[in-house]
C-alpha atoms as a PDB file:
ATOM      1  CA  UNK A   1       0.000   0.000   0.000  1.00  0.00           C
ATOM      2  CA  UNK A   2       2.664   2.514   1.062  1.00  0.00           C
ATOM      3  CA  UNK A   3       4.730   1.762  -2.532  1.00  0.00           C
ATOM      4  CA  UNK A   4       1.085   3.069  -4.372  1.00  0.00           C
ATOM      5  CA  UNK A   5       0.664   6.202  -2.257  1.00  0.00           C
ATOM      6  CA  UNK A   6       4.471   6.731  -2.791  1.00  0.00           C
ATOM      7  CA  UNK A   7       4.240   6.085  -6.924  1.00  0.00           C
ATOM      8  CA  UNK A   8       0.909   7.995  -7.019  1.00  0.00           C
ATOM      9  CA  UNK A   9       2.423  11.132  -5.608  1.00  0.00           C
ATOM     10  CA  UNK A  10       5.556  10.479  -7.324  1.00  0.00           C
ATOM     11  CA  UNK A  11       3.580  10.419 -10.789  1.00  0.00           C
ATOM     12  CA  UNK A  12       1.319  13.361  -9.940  1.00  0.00           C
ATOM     13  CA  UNK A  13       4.569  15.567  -9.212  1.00  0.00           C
ATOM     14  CA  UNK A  14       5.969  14.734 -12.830  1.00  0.00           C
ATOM     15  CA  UNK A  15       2.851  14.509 -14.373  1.00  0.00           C
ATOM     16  CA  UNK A  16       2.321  18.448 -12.756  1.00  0.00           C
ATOM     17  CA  UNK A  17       5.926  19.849 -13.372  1.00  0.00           C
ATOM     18  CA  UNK A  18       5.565  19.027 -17.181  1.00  0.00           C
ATOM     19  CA  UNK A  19       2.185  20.923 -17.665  1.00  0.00           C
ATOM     20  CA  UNK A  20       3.717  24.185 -15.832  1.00  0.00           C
ATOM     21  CA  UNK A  21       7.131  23.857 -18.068  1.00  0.00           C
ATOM     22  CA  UNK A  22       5.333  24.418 -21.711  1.00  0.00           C
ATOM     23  CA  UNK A  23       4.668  27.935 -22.098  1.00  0.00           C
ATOM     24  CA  UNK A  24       3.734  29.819 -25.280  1.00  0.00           C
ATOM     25  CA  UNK A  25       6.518  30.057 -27.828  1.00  0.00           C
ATOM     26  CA  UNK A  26       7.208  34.248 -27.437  1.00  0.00           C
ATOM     27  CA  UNK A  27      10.633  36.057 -27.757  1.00  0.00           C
ATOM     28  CA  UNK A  28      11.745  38.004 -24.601  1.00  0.00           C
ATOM     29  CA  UNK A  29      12.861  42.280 -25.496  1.00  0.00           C
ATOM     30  CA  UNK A  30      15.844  41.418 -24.633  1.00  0.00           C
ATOM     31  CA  UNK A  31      16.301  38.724 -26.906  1.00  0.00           C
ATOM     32  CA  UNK A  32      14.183  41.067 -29.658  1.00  0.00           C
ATOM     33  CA  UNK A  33      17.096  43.323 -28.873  1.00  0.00           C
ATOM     34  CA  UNK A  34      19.617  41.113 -29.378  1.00  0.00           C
ATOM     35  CA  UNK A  35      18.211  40.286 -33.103  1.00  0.00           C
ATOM     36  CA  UNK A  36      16.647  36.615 -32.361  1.00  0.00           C
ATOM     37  CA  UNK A  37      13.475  35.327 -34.568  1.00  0.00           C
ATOM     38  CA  UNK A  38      11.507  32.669 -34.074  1.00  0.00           C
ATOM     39  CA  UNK A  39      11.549  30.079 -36.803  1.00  0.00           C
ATOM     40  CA  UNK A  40       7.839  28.882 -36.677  1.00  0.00           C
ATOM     41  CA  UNK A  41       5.194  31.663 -35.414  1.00  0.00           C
ATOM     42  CA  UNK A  42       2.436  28.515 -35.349  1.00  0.00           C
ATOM     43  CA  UNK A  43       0.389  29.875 -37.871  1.00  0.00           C
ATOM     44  CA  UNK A  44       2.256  30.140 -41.349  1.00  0.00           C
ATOM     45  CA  UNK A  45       5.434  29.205 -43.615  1.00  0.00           C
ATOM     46  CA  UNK A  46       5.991  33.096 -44.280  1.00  0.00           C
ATOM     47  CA  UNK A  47      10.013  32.966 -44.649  1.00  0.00           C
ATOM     48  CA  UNK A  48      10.788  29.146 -44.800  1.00  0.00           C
ATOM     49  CA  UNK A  49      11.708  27.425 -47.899  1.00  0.00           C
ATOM     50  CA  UNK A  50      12.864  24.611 -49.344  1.00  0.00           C
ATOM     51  CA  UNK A  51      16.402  23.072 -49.507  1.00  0.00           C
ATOM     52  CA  UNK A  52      18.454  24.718 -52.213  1.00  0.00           C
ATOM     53  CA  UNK A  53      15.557  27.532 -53.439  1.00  0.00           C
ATOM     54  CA  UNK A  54      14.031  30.446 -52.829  1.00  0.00           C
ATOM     55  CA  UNK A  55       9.903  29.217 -52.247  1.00  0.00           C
ATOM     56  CA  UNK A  56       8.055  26.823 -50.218  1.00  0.00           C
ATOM     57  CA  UNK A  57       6.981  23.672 -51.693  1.00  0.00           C
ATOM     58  CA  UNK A  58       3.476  23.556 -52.688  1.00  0.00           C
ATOM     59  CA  UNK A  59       2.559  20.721 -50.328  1.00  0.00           C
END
């Protein structure tokens, strides 16, 4: 009984600290400042492209 209550609190702690570490993918000012971009702004393609060109592919 004691090795359940110990791997049920032991689970819930991971299980907790996971949730609480993803966070939204944002650039800090400072790092703004510093001239960082993101690569992927979830929502589009706009300045990706494919190996060895100058466009996306089509698919």
């Amino acid at each position: 009984m004691r090795k359940v209550v110990l791997l049920s609190i032991l689970f819930t702690t991971l299980s907790s600290g996971s949730l609480s570490a993803q966070k939204n993918n944002v650039l800090t000012d400072q790092e703004k400042q510093e001239g960082w971009t993101l690569l992927f702004d979830g929502k589009s393609f706009d300045g990706w492209r494919k190996c060895n060109s100058t466009d996306m592919a089509a698919n």
